[in-house]
Protein backbone atom coordinates (compact mmCIF):
# COMPACT_ATOMS: atom_id res chain seq x y z
CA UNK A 1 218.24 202.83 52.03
CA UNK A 2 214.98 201.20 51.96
CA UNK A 3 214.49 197.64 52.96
CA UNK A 4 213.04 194.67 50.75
CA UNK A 5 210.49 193.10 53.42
CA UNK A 6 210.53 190.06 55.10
CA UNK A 7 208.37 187.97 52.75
CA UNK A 8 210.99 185.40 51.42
CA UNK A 9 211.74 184.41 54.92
CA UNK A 10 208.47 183.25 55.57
CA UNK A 11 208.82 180.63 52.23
CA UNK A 12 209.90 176.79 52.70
CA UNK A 13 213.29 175.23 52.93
CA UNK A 14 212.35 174.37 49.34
CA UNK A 15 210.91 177.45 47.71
CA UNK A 16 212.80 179.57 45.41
CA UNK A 17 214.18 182.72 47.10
CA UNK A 18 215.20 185.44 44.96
CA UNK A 19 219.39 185.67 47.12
CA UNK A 20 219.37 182.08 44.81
CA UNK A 21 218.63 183.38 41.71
CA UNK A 22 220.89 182.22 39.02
CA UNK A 23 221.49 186.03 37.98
CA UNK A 24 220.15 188.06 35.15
CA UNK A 25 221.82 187.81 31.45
CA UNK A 26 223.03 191.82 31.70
CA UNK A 27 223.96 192.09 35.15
CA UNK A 28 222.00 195.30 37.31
CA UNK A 29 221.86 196.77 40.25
CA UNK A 30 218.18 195.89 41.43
CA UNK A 31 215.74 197.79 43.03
CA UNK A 32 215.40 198.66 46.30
CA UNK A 33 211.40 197.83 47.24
CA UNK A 34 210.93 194.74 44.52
CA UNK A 35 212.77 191.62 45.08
CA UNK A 36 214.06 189.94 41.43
CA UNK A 37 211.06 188.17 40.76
CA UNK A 38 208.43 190.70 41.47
CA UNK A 39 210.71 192.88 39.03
CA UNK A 40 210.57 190.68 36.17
CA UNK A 41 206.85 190.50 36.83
CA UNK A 42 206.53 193.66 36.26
CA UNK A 43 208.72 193.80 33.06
CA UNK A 44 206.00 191.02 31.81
CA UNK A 45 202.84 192.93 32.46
CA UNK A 46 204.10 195.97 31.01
CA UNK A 47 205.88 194.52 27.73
CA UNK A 48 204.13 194.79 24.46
CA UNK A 49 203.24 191.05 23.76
CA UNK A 50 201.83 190.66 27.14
CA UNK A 51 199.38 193.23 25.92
CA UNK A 52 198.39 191.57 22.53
CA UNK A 53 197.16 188.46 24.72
CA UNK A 54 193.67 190.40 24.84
CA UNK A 55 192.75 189.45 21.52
CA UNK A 56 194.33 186.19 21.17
CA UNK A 57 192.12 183.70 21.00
CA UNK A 58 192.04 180.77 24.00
CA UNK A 59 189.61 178.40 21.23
CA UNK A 60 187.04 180.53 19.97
CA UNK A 61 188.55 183.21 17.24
CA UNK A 62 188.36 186.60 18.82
CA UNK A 63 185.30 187.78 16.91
CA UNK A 64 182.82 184.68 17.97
CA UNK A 65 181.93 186.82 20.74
CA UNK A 66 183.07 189.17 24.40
CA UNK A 67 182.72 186.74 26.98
CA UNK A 68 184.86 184.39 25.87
CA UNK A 69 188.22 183.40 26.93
CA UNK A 70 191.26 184.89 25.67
CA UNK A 71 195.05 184.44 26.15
CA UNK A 72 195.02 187.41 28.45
CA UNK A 73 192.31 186.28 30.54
CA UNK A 74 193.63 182.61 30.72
CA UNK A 75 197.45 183.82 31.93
CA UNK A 76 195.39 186.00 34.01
CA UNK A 77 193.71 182.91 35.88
CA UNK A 78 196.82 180.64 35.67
CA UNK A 79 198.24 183.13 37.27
CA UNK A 80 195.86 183.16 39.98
CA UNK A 81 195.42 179.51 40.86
CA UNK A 82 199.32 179.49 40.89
CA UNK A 83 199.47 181.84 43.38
CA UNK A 84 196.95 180.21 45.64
CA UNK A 85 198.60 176.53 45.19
CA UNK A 86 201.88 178.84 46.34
CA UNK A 87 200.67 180.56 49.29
CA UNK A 88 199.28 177.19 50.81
CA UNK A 89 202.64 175.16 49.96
CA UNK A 90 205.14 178.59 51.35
CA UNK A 91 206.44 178.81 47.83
CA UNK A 92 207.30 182.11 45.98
CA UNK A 93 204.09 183.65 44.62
CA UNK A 94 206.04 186.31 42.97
CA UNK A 95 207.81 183.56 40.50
CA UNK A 96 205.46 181.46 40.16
CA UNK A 97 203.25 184.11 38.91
CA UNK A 98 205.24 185.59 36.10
CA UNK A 99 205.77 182.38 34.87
CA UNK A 100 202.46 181.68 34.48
CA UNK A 101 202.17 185.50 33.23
CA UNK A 102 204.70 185.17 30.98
CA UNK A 103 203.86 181.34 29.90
CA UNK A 104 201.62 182.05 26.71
CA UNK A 105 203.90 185.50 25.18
CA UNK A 106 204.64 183.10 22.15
CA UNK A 107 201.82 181.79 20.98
CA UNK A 108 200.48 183.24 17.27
CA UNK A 109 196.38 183.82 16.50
CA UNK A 110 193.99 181.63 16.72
CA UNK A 111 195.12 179.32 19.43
CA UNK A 112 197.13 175.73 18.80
CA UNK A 113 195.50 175.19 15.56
CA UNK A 114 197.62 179.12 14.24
CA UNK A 115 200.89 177.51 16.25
CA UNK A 116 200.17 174.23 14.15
CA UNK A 117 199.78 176.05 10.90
CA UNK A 118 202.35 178.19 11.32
CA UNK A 119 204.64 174.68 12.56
CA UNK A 120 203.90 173.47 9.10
CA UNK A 121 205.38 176.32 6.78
CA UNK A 122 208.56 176.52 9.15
CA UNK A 123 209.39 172.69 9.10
CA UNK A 124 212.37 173.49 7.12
CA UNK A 125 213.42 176.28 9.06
CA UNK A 126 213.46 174.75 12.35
CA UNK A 127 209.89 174.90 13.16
CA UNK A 128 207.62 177.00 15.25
CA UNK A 129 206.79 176.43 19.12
CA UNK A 130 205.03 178.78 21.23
CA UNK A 131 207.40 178.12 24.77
CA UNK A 132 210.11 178.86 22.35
CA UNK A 133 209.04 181.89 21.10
CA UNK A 134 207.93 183.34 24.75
CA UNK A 135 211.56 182.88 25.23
CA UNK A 136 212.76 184.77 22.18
CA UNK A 137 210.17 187.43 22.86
CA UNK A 138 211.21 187.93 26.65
CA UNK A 139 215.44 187.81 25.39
CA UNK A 140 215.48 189.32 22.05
CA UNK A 141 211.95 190.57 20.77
CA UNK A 142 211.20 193.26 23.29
CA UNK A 143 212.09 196.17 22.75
CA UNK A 144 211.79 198.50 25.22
CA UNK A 145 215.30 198.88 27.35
CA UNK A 146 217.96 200.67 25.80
CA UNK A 147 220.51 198.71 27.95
CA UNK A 148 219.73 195.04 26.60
CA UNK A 149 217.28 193.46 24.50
CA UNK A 150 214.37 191.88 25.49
CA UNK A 151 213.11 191.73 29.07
CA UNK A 152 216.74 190.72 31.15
CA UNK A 153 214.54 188.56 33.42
CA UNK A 154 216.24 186.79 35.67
CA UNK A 155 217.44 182.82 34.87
CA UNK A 156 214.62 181.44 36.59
CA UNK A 157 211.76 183.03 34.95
CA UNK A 158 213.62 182.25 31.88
CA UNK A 159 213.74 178.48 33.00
CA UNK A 160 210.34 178.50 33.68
CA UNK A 161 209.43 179.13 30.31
CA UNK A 162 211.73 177.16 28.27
CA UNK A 163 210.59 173.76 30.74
CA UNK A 164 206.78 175.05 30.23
CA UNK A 165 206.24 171.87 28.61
CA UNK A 166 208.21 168.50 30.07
CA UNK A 167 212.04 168.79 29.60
CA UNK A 168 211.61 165.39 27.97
CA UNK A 169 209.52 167.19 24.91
CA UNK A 170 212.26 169.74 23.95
CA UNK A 171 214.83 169.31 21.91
CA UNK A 172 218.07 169.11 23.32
CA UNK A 173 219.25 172.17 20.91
CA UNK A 174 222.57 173.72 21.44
CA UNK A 175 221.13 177.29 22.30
CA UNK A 176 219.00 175.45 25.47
CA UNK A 177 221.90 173.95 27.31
CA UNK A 178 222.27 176.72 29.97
CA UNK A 179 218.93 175.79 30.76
CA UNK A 180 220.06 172.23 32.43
CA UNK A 181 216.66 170.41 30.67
CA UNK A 182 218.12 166.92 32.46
CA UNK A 183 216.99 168.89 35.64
CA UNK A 184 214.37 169.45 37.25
CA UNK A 185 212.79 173.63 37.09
CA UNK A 186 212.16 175.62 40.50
CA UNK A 187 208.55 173.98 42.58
CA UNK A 188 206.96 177.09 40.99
CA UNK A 189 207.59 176.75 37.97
CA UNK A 190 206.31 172.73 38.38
CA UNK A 191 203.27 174.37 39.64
CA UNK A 192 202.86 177.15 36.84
CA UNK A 193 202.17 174.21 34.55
CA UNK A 194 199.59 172.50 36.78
CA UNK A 195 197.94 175.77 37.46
CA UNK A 196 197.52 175.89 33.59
CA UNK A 197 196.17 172.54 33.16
CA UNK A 198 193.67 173.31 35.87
CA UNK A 199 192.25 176.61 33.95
CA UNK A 200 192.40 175.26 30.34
CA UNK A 201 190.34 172.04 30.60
CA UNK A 202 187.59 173.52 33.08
CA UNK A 203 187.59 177.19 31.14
CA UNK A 204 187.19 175.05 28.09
CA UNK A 205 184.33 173.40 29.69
CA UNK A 206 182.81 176.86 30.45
CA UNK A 207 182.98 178.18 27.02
CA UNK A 208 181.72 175.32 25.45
CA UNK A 209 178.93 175.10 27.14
CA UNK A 210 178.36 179.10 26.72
CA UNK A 211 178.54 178.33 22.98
CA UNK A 212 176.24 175.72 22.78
CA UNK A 213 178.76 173.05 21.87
CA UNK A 214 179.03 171.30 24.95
CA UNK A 215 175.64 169.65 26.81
CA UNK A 216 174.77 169.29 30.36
CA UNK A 217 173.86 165.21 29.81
CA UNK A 218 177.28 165.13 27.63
CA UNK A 219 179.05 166.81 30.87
CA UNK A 220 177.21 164.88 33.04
CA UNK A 221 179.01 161.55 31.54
CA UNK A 222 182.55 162.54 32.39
CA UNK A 223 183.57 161.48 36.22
CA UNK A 224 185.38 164.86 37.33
CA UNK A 225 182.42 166.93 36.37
CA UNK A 226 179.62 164.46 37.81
CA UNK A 227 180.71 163.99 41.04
CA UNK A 228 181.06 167.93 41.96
CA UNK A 229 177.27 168.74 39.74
CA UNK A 230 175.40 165.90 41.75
CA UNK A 231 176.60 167.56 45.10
CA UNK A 232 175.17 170.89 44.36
CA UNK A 233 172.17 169.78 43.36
CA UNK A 234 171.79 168.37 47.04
CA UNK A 235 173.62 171.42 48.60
CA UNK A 236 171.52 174.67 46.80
CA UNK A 237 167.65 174.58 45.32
CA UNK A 238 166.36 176.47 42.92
CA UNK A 239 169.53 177.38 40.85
CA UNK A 240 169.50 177.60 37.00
CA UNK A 241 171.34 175.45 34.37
CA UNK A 242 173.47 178.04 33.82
CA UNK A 243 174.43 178.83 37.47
CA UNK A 244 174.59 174.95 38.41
CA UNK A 245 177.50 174.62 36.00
CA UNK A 246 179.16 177.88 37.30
CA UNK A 247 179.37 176.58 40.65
CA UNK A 248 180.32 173.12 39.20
CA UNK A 249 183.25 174.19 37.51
CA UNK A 250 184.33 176.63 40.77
CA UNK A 251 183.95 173.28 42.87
CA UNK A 252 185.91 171.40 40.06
CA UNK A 253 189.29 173.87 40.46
CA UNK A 254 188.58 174.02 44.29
CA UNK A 255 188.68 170.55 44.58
CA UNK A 256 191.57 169.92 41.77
CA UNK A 257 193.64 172.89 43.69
CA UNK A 258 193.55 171.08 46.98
CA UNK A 259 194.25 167.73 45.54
CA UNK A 260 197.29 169.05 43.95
CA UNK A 261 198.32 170.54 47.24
CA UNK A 262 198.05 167.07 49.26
CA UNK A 263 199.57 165.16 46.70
CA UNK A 264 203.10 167.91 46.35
CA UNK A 265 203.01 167.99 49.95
CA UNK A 266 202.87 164.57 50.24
CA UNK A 267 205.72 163.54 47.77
CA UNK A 268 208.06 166.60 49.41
CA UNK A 269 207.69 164.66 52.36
CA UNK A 270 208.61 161.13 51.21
CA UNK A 271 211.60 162.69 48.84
CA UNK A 272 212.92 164.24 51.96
CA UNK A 273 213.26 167.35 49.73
CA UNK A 274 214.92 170.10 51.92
CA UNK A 275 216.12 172.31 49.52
CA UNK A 276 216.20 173.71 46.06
CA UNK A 277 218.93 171.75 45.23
CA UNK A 278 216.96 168.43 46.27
CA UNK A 279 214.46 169.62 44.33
CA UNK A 280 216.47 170.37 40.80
CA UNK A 281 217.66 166.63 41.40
CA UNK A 282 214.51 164.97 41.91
CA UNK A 283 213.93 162.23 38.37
CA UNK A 284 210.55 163.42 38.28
CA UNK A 285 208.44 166.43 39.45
CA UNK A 286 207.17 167.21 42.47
CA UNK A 287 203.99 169.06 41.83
CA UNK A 288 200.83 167.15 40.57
CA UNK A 289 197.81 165.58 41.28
CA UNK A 290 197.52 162.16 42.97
CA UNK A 291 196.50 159.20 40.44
CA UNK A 292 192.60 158.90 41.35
CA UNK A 293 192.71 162.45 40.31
CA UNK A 294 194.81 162.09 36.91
CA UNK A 295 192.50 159.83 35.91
CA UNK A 296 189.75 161.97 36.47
CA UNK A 297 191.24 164.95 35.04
CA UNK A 298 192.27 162.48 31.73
CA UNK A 299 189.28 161.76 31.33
CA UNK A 300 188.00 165.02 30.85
CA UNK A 301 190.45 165.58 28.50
CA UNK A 302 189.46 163.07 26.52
CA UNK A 303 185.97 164.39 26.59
CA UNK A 304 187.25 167.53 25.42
CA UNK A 305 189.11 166.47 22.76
CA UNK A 306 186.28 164.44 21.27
CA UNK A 307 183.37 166.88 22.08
CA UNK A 308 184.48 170.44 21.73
CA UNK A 309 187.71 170.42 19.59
CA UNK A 310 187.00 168.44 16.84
CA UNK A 311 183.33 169.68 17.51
CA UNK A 312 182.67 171.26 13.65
CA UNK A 313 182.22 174.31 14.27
CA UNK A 314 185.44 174.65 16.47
CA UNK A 315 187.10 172.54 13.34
CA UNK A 316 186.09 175.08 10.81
CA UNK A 317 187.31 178.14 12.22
CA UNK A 318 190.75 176.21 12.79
CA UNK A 319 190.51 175.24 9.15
CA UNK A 320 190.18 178.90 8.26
CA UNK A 321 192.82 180.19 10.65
CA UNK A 322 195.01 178.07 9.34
CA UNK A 323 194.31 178.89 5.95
CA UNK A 324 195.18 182.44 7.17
CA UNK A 325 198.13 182.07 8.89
CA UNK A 326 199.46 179.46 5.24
CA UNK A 327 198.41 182.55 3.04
CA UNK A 328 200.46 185.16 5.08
CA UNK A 329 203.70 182.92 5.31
CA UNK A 330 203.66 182.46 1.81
CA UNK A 331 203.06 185.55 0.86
CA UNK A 332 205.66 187.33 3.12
CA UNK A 333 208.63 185.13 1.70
CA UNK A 334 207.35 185.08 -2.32
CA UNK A 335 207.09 189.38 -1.81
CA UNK A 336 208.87 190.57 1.21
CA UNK A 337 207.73 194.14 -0.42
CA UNK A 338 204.17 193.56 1.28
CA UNK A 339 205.77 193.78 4.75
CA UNK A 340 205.18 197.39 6.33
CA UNK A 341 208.60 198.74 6.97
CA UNK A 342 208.69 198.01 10.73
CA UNK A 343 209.09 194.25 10.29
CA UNK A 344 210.82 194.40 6.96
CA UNK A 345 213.46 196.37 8.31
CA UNK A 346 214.57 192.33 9.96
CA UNK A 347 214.31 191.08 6.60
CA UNK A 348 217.41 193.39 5.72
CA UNK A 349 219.46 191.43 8.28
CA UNK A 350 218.43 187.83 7.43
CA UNK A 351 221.45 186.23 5.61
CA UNK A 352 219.85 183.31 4.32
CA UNK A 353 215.90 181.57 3.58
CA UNK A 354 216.04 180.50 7.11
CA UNK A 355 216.41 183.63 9.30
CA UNK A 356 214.60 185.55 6.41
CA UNK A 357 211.47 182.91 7.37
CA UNK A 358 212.47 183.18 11.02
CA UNK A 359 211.41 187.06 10.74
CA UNK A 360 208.78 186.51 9.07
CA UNK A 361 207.35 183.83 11.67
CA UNK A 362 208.26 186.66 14.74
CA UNK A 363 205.91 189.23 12.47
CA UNK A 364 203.07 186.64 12.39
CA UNK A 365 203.11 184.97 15.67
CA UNK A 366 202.78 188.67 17.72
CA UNK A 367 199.67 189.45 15.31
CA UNK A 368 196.24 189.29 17.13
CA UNK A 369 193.98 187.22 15.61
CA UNK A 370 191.55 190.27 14.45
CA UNK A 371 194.96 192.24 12.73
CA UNK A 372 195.36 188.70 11.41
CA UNK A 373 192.36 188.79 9.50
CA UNK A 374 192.71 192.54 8.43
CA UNK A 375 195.77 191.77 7.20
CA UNK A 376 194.44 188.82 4.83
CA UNK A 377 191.80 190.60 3.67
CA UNK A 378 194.44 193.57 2.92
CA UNK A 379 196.61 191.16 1.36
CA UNK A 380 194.13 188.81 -0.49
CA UNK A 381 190.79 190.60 -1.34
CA UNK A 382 191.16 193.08 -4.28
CA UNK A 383 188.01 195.21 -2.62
CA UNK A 384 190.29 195.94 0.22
CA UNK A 385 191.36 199.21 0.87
CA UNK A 386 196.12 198.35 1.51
């Protein structure tokens, strides 16, 4: 019988090990050379909406251009700044990684501003939120096991997805109480949503720039981003713009990654946190930055906000997404006809408006955002071949 190595007893008192996972929904018997978490890993990278990420769009709509970020590349680097923040604190990479794999599986085309739109036509239905749907997709939405549906990830994976956001922000909904929201998710899962912050806002600040929306003097205003550009322009000669703000932003996760270490370690150390138990207990989380750097980090924020998403051009093609994703809602539940049989086949199960709109919310949210657009211009333009 082969052996699972050692790894796991090399992690901290307080790391999540997979002998203390809370169990699977369908119990199995696991495999002999992958612990629990590397399995439902796996599961992750190979399920279908893991692949769609590739052209979902991060802010730009997939067809601005190649080199920008998508939700595939993003989990991708959440994923790998989790891992690091892991292996320096003895956590479990393996967790904390298909977390932050498996954090964006919900989310519909074209970024927040498709989530919002769609949001707005499910209001009376219950409403639309991407953590929620990653967690439909990975226990219902999958199809690919003919022993259970969805993924059968373990309860901690699960967890890590449902508290993606802050407990506080979730509804305290009936069908979330095995979930415990009063208490506090596994270190890596604390860290999976740090790890995120860290690649959104300085990711953002790469594309911008790329696209022409965001300026060096603009950048050059905001704190975070100052202090780490005015250093290498004493530390290397002779570089370009462009390669001055690569190595600005690499210093700017470096230096955000470390900070978040120090501070975690610090407040593991004053909680007297010895355990996982200690650490599901704790009022507040464990992992984050210290407050010199949340202010910092804020602060960019801010600038984002003001600069590059309500920039125009980033405002008109969330205008038009959302025009997209209002048009396909509506038409779905007016003609349920126009659905291609795969998805309508749900339809013929939905007892009532609400789980008929339900289906019709899966079917859009796991669209990319370029079968989006086919689809409206199927729908919507008479030239259009059906």
């Amino acid at each position: 019988m082969l052996k699972l190595p050692d790894y796991e007893d090399t992690l901290a008192a307080y790391a999540c090990r997979s002998a203390q996972s809370r169990g699977r929904r369908i119990a199995e018997t696991e495999a002999p050379t992958r612990s629990v978490f590397q399995r439902d890993r796996d599961r992750i990278i190979h399920c279908t909406a893991f692949r769609r990420l590739e052209y979902k769009t991060q802010v730009f709509v997939n067809h601005e251009g190649d080199h920008y970020r998508t939700r595939l590349t993003h989990s991708i680097e959440v994923a790998q700044i989790a891992r690091s923040i892991c292996r320096a604190m003895h956590l479990n990479e393996d967790l904390a990684e298909g977390v932050a794999l498996a954090h964006d599986l919900g989310h519909t085309p074209f970024g927040h501003s498709g989530q919002d739109a769609l949001d707005d036509m499910m209001k009376t239905y219950g409403g639309f939120e991407h953590n929620r749907q990653s967690l439909r997709i990975v226990e219902k939405l999958e199809q690919r096991y003919p022993a259970f549906p969805g993924l059968n990830l373990s309860y901690e994976m699960r967890e890590g997805i449902v508290k993606h956001s802050s407990p506080h922000d979730l509804p305290k909904n009936a069908d979330l109480a095995e979930y415990c929201l009063d208490e506090q998710a596994t270190l890596e899962a604390q860290l999976g949503n740090l790890a995120d912050e860290i690649a959104y806002n300085n990711h953002d600040v790469d594309d911008g720039f790329r696209a022409g929306i965001l300026s060096l003097q603009g950048l050059r205003d905001v704190p975070l981003f100052a202090m780490h550009y005015d250093q290498v322009m004493v530390d290397l000669t002779d570089l370009s713009t462009r390669q001055a703000v690569h190595e600005t932003i690499r210093r700017m996760i470096n230096y955000l990654i470390l900070d978040a270490i120090e501070e975690s370690t610090s407040r593991l150390a004053e909680q007297q946190i010895n355990s996982l138990e200690d650490v599901r207990r704790c009022a507040t989380p464990l992992i984050a930055f210290s407050k010199k750097t949340r202010h910092m980090n804020a602060e960019l924020k801010r600038f984002l906000f003001r600069e590059m998403y309500h920039h125009y051009r980033v405002v008109r093609m969330a205008t038009k997404a959302g025009k997209v994703i209002r048009d396909l809602f509506r038409a779905y539940m007016d003609h349920p006809a126009m659905l291609p049989p795969s998805a309508a086949q749900h339809l013929l199960d939905a007892e009532n408006d609400t789980k008929k709109a339900r289906a019709i919310a899966d079917y859009i949210a796991g669209m990319t955002d370029r079968y989006a657009l086919d689809e409206h211009s199927r729908l919507f333009d008479v030239h259009a071949r059906t």
